[in-house]
C-alpha atoms as a PDB file:
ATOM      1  CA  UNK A   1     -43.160  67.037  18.439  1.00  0.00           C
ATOM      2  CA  UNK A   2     -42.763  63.851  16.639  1.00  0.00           C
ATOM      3  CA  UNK A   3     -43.575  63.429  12.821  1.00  0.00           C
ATOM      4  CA  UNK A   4     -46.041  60.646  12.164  1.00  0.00           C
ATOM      5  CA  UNK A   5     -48.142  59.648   9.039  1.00  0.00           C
ATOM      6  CA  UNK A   6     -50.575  62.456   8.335  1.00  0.00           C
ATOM      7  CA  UNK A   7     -52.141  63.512   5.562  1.00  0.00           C
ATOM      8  CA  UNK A   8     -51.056  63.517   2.000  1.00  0.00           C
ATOM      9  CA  UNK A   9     -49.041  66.753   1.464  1.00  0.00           C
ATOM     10  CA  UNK A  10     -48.762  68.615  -1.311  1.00  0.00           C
ATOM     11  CA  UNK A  11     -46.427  67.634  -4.089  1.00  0.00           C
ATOM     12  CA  UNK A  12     -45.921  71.171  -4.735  1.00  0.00           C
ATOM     13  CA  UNK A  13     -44.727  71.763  -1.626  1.00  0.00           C
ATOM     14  CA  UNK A  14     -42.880  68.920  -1.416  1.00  0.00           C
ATOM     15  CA  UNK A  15     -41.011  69.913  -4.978  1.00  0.00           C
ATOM     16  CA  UNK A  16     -40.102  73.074  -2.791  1.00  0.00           C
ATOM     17  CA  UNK A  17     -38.075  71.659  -0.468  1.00  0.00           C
ATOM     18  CA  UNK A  18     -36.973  69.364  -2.965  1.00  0.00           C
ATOM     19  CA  UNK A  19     -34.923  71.932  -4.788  1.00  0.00           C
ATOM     20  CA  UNK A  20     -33.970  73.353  -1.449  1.00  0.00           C
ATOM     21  CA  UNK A  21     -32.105  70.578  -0.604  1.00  0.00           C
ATOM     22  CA  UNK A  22     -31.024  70.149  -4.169  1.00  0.00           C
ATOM     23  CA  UNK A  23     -29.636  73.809  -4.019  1.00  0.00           C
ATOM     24  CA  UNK A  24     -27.370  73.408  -0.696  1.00  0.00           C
ATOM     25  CA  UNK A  25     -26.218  70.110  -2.267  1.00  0.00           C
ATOM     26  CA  UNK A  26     -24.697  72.064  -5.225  1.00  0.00           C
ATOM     27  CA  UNK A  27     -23.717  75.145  -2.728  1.00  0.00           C
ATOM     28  CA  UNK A  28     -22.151  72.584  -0.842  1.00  0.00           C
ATOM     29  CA  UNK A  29     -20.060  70.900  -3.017  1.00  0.00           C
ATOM     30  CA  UNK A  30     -18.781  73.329  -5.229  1.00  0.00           C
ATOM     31  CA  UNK A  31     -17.646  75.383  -2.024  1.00  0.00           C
ATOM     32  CA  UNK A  32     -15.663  72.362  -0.541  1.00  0.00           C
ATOM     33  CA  UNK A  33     -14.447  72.226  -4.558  1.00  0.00           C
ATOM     34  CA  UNK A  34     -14.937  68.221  -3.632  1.00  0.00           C
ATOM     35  CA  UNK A  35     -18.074  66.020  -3.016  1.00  0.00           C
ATOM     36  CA  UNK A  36     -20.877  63.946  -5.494  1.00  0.00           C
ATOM     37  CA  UNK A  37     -23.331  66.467  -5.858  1.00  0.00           C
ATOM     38  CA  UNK A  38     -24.849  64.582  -9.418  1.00  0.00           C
ATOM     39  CA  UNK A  39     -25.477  61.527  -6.573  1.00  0.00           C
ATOM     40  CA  UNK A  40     -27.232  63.803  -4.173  1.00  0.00           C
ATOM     41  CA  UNK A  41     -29.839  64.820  -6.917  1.00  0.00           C
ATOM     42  CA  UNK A  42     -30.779  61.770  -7.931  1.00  0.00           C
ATOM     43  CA  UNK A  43     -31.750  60.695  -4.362  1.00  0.00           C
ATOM     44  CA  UNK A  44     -33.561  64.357  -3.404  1.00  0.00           C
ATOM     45  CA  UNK A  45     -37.111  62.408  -4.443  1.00  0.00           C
ATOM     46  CA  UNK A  46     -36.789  59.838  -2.130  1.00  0.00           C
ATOM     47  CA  UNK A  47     -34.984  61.900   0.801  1.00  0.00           C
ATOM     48  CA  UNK A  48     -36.838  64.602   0.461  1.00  0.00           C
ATOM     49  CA  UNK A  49     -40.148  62.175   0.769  1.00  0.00           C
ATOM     50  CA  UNK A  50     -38.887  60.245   3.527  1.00  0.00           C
ATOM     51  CA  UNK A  51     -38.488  63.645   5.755  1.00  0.00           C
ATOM     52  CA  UNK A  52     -41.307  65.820   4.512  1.00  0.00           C
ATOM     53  CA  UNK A  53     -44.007  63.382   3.252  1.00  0.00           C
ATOM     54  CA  UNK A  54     -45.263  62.107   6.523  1.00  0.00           C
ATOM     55  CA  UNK A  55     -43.309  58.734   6.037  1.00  0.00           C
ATOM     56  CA  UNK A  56     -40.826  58.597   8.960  1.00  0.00           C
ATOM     57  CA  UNK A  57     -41.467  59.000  12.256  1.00  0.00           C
ATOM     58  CA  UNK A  58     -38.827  61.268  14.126  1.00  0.00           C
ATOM     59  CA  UNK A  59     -38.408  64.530  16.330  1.00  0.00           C
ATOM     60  CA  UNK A  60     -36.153  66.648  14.959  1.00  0.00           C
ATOM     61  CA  UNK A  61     -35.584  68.161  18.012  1.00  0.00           C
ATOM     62  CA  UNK A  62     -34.645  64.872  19.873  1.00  0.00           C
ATOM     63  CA  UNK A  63     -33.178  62.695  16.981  1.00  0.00           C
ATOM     64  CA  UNK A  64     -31.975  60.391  19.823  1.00  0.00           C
ATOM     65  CA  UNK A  65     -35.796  59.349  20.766  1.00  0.00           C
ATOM     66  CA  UNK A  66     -35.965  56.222  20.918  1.00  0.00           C
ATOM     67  CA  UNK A  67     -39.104  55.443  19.062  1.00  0.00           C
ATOM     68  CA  UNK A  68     -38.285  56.890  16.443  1.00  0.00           C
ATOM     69  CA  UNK A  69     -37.978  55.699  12.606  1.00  0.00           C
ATOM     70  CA  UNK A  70     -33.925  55.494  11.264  1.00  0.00           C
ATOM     71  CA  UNK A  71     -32.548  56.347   8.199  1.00  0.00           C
ATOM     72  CA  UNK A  72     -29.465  55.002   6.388  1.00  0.00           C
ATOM     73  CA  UNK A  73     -27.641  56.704   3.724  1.00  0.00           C
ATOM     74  CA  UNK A  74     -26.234  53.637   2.162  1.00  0.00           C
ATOM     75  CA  UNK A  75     -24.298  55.579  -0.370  1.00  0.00           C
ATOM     76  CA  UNK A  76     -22.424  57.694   1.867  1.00  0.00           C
ATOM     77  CA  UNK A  77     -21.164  59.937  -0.301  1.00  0.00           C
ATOM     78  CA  UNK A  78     -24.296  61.254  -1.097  1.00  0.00           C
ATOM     79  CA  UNK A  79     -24.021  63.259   2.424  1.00  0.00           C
ATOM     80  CA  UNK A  80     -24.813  66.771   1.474  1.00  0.00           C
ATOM     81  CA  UNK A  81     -28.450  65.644   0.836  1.00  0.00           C
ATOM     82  CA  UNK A  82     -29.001  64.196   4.229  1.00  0.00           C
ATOM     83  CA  UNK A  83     -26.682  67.485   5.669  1.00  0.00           C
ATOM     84  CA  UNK A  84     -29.342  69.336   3.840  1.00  0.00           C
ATOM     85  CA  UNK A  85     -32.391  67.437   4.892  1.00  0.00           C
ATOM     86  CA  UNK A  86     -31.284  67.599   8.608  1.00  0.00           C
ATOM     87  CA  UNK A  87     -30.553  71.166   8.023  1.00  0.00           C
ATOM     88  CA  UNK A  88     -34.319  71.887   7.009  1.00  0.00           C
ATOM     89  CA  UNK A  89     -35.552  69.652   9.501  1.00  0.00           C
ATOM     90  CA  UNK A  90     -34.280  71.926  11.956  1.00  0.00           C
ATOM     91  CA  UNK A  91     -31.875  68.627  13.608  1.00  0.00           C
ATOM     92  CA  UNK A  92     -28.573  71.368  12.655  1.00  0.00           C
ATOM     93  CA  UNK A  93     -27.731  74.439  12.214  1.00  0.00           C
ATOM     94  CA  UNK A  94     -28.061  75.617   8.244  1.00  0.00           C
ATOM     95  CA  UNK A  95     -24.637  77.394   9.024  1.00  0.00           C
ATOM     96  CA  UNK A  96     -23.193  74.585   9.151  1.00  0.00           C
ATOM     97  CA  UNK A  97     -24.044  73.577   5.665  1.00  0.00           C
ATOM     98  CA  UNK A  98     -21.004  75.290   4.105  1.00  0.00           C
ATOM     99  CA  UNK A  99     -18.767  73.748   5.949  1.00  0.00           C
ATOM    100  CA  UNK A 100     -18.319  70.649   4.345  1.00  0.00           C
ATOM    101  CA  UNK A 101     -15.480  68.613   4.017  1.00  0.00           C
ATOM    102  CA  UNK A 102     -13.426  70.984   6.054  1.00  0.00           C
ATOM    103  CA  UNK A 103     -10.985  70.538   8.091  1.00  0.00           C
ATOM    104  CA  UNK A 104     -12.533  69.931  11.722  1.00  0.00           C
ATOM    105  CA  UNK A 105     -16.137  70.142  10.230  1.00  0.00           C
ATOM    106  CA  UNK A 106     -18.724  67.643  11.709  1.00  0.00           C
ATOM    107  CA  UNK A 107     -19.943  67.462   8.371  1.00  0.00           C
ATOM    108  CA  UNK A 108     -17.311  64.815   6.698  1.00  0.00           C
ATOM    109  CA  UNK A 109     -17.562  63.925   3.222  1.00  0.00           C
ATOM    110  CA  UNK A 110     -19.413  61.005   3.843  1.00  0.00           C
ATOM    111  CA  UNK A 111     -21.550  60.369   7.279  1.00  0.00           C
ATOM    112  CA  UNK A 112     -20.084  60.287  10.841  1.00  0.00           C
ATOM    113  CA  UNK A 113     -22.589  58.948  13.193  1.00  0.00           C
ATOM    114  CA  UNK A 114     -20.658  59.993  16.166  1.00  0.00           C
ATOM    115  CA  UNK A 115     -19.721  63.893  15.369  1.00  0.00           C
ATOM    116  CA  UNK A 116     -23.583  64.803  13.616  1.00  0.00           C
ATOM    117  CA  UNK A 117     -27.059  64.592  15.199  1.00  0.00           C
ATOM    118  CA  UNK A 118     -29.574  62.856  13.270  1.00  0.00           C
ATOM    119  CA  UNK A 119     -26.906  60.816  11.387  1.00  0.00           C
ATOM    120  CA  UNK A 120     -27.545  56.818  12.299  1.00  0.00           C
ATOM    121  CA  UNK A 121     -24.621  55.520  10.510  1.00  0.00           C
ATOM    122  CA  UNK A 122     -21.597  55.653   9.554  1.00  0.00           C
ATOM    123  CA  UNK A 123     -21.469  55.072   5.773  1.00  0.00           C
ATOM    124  CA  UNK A 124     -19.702  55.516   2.598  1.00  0.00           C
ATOM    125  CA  UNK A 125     -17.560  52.147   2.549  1.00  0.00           C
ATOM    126  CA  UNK A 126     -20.211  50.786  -0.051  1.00  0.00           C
ATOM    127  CA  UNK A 127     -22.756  47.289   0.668  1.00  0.00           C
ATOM    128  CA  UNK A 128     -22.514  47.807   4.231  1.00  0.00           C
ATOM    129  CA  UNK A 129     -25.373  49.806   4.576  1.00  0.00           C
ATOM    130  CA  UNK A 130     -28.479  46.973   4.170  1.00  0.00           C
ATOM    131  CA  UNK A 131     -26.681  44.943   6.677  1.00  0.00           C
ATOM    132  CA  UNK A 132     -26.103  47.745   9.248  1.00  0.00           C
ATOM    133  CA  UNK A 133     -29.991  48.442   8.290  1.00  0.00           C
ATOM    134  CA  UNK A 134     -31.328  44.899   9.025  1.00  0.00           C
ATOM    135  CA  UNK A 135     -29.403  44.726  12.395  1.00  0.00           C
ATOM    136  CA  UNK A 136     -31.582  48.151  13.259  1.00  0.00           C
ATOM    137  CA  UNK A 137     -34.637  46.971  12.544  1.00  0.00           C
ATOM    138  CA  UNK A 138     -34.123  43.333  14.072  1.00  0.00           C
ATOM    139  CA  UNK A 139     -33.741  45.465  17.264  1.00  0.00           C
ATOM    140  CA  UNK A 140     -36.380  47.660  16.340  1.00  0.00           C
ATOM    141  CA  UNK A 141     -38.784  44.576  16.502  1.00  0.00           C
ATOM    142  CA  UNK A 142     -37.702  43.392  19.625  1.00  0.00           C
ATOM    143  CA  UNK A 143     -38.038  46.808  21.275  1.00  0.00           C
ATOM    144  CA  UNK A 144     -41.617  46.710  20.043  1.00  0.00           C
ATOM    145  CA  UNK A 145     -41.749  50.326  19.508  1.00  0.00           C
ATOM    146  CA  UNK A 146     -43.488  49.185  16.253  1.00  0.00           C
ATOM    147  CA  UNK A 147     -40.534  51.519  13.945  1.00  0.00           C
ATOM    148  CA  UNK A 148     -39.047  51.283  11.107  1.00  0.00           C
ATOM    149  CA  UNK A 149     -35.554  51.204   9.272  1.00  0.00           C
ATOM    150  CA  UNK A 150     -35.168  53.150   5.525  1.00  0.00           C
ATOM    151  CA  UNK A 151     -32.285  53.039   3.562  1.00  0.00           C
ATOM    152  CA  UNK A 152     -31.220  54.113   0.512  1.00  0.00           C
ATOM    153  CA  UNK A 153     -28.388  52.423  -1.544  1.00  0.00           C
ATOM    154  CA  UNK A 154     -26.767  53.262  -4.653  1.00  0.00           C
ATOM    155  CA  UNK A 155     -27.149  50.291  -7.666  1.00  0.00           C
ATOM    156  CA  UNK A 156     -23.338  50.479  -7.998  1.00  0.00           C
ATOM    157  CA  UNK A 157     -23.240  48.882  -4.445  1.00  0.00           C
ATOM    158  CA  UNK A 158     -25.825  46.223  -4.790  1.00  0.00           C
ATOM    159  CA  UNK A 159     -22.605  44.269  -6.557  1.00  0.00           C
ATOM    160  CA  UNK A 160     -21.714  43.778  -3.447  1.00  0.00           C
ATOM    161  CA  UNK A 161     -21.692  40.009  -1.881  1.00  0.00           C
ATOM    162  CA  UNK A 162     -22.595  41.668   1.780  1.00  0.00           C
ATOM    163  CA  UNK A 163     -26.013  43.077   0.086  1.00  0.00           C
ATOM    164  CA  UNK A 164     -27.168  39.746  -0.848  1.00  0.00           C
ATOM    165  CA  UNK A 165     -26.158  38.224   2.176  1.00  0.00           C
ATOM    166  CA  UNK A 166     -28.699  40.776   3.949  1.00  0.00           C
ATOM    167  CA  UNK A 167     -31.170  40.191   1.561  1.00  0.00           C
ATOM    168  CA  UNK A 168     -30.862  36.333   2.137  1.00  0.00           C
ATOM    169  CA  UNK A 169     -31.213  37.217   6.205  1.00  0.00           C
ATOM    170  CA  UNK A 170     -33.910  39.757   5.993  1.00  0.00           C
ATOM    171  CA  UNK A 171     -36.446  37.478   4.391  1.00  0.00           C
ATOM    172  CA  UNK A 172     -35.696  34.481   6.089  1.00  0.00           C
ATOM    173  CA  UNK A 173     -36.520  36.198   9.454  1.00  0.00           C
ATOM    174  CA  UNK A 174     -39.299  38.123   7.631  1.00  0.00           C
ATOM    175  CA  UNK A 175     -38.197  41.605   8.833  1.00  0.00           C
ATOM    176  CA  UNK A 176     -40.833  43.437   7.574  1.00  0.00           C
ATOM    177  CA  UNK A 177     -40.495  46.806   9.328  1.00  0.00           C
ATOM    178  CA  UNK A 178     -37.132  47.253   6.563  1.00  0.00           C
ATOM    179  CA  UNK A 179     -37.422  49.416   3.713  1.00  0.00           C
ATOM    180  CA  UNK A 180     -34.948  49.377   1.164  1.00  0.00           C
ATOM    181  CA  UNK A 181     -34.261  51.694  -1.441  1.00  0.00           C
ATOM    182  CA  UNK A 182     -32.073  51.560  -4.974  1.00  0.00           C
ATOM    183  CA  UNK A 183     -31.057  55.082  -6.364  1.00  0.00           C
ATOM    184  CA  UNK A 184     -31.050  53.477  -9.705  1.00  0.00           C
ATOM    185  CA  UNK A 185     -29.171  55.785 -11.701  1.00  0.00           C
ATOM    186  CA  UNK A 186     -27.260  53.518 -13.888  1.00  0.00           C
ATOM    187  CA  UNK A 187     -23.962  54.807 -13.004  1.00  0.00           C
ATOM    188  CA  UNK A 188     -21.328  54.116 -10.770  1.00  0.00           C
ATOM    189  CA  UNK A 189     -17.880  55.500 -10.145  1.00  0.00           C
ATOM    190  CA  UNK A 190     -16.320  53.571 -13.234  1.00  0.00           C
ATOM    191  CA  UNK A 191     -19.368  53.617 -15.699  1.00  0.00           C
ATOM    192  CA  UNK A 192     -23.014  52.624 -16.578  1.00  0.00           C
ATOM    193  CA  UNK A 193     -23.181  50.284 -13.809  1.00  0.00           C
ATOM    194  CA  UNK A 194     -25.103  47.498 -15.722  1.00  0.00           C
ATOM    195  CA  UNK A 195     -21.440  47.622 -17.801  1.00  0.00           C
ATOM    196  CA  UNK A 196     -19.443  47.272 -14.895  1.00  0.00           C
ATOM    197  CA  UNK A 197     -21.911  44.197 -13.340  1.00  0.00           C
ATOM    198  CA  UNK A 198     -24.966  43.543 -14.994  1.00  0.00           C
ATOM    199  CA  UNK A 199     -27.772  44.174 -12.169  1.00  0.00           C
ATOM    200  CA  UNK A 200     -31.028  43.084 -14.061  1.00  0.00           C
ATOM    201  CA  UNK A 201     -33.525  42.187 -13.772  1.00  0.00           C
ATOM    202  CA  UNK A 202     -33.181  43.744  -9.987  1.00  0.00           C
ATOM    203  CA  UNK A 203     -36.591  43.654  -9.224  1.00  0.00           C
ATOM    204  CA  UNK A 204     -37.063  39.813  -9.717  1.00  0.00           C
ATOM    205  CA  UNK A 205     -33.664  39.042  -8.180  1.00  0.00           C
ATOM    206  CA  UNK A 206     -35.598  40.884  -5.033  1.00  0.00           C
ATOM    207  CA  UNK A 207     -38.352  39.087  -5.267  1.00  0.00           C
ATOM    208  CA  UNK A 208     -37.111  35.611  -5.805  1.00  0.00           C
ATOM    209  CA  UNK A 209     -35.244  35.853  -2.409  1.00  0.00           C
ATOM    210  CA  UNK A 210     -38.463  36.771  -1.067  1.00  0.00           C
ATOM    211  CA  UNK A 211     -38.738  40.053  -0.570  1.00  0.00           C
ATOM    212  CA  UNK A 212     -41.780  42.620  -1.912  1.00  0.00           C
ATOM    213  CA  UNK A 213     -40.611  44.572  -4.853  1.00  0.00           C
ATOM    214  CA  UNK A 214     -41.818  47.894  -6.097  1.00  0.00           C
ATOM    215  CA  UNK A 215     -40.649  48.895  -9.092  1.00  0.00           C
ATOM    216  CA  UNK A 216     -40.981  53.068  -9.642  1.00  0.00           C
ATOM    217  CA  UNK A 217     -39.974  56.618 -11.354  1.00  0.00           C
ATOM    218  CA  UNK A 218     -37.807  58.135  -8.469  1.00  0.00           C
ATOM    219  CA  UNK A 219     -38.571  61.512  -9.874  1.00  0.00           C
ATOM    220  CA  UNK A 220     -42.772  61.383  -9.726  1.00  0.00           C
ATOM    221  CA  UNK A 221     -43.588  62.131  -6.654  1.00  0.00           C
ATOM    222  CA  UNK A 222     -47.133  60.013  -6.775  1.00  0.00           C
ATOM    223  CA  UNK A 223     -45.458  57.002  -7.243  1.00  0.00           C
ATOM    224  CA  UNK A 224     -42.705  57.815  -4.421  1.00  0.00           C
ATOM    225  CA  UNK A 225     -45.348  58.562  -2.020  1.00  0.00           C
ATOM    226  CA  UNK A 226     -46.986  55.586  -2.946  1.00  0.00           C
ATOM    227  CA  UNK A 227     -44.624  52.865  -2.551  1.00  0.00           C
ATOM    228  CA  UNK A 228     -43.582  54.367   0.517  1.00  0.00           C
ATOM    229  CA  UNK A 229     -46.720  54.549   2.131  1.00  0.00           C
ATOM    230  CA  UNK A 230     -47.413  50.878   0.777  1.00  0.00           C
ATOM    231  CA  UNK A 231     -44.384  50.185   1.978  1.00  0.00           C
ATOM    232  CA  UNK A 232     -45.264  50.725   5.561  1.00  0.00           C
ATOM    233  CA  UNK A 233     -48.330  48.173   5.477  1.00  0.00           C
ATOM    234  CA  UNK A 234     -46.273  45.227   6.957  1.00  0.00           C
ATOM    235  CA  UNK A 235     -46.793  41.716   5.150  1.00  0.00           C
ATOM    236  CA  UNK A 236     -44.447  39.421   7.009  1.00  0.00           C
ATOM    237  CA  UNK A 237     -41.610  40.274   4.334  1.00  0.00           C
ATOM    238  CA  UNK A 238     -39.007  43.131   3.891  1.00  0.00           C
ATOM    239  CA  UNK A 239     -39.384  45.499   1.199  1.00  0.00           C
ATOM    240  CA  UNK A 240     -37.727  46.998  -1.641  1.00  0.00           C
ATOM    241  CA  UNK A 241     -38.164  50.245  -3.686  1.00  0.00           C
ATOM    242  CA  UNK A 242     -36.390  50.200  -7.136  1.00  0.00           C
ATOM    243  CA  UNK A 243     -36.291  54.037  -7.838  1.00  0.00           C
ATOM    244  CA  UNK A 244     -35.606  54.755 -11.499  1.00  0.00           C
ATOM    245  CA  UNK A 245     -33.580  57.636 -11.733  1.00  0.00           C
ATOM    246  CA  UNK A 246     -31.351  60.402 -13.393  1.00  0.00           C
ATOM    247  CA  UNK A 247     -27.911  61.096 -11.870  1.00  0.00           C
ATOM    248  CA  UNK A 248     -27.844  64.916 -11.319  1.00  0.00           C
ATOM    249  CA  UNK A 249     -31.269  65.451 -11.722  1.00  0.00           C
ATOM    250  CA  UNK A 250     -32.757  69.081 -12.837  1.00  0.00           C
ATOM    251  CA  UNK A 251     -29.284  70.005 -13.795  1.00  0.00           C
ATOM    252  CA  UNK A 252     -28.534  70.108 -17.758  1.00  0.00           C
ATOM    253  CA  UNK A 253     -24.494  70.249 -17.718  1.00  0.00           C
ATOM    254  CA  UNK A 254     -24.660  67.103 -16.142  1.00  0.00           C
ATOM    255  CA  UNK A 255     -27.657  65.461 -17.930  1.00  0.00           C
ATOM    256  CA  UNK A 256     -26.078  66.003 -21.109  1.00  0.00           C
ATOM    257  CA  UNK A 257     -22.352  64.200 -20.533  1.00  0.00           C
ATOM    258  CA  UNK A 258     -22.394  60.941 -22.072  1.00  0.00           C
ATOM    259  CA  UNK A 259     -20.018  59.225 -19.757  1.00  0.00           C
ATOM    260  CA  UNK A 260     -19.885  59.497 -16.168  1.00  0.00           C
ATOM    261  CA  UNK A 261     -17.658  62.760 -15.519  1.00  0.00           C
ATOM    262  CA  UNK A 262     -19.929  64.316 -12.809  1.00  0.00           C
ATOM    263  CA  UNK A 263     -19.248  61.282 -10.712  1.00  0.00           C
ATOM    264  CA  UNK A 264     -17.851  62.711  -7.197  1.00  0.00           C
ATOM    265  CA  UNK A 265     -17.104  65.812  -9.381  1.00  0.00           C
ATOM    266  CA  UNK A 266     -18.208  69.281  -7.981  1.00  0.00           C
ATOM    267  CA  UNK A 267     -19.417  71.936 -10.273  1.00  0.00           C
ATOM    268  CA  UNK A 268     -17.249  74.771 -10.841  1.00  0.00           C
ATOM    269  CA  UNK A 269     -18.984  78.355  -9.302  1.00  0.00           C
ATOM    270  CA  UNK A 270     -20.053  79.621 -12.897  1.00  0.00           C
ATOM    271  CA  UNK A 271     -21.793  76.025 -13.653  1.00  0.00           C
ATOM    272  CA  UNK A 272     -23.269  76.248  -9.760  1.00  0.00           C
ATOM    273  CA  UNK A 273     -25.166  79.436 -10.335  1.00  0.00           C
ATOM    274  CA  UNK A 274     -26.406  77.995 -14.049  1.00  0.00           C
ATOM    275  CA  UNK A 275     -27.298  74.625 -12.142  1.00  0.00           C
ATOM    276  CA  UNK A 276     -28.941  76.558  -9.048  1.00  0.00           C
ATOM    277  CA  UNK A 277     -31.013  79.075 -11.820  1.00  0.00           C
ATOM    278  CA  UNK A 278     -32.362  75.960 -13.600  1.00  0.00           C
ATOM    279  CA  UNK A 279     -33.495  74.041 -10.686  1.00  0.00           C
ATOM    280  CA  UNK A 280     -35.123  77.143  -9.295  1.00  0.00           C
ATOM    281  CA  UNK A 281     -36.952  78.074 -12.552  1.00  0.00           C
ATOM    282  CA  UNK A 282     -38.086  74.280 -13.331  1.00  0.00           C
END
């Protein structure tokens, strides 16, 4: 059956599947010896609430329905934690999860809409993903089906001319059934990002181009839930969810580097079971 809003869950139960999907993320990765499994846990808050918190509507059984809710994984190459969400969703087969990244495997390095269920876009070729998101829920709103478009981007790609241009479109036509989402980690493939291109103050750059802002810990799940589900209450503008967060999340080794060395950097098998012992005794 469809998923629809329902009841608060549990955060505890919630923080379960959490580190599920945090787990196959690092199984993943360090199996295919390739993939950005520190990018993957900084995002399992907000995928993890958008699946199992009674936020998006969708059938996991017929991810093709048409009334349902989409999700875009702007940053692509975060795929193992959608892989892993679709995987406990019940949308694949959790099989399948090891096979990442290999040769013939639906499961690409970063998302193939055409080869994987459930997927709604093909991502990974960074700032695309708002605009691909906008177009969705522009039709959306003409189907009337009264759904929604999520999607999560990384802050490295909000550099991007493309995003503003989307930003510019999406308040203009007052697309308020979008729900954008920054995985503000700081980093991005060459460095703190706010080094690379300054991004602050995000929030009020959002907001100035008219869209409503929410500015949040992307590891508490009360304040998750709660923009999310605020979120939802249309106001005639699109809306976006800065997400504070820590790239590889729950995992010490790569807490602790300095730099940004765990960027699209598997950990070896020792450092896997160490990461996957932590996470489960947090």
């Amino acid at each position: 059956m469809p998923q629809t809003n329902g009841a608060a869950p549990e955060t505890a139960r919630l923080e379960e599947i959490r580190k599920r999907l945090a787990i196959w993320s690092i199984r993943m990765t360090t199996k295919a010896a390739s993939g950005h499994p520190s990018s993957c846990l900084s995002a399992s808050h907000l995928v993890t609430a958008l699946y199992f918190g009674d936020i998006m509507r969708y059938d996991a059984a017929n991810p093709d329905w048409p009334q349902r809710d989409r999700f875009v994984l702007s940053k692509g190459h975060a795929a193992p934690i959608l892989y892993a969400a679709l995987a406990e969703a019940g949308t694949i087969e959790e099989n399948r999860l090891m096979s990442l990244r290999e040769i013939g495997s639906a499961l690409e390095g970063h998302p193939n809409t055409r080869r994987l269920p459930g997927v709604e876009a093909s991502t990974g070729s960074l700032g695309q993903g708002l605009s691909i998101s906008l177009g969705m829920a522009m039709g959306q709103r003409l189907d009337g089906a009264g759904a929604r478009t999520f999607v999560v981007m990384g802050d490295g790609e909000v550099d991007e001319g493309q995003v503003w241009e989307a930003v510019m479109a999406g308040a203009k036509y007052g697309v308020d059934n979008l729900i954008a989402m920054v995985d503000r980690n700081d980093f991005q493939q060459m460095g703190a990002a706010d080094s690379v291109l300054p991004l602050d103050p995000m929030a009020l750059k959002f907001a100035a181009f008219g869209w409503r802002v929410m500015d949040i810990d992307g590891h508490d799940w009360k304040a998750v839930l709660g923009a999310l589900r605020e979120a939802k209450v249309a106001d005639g503008r699109p809306t976006l969810i800065v997400a504070h967060t820590k790239k590889g999340y729950g995992v010490t080794r790569i807490l602790e580097d300095p730099g940004n060395k765990f960027h699209g950097v598997p950990l070896s098998p020792d450092e896997a079971e160490t990461a996957i012992q932590e996470i489960e005794n947090a």
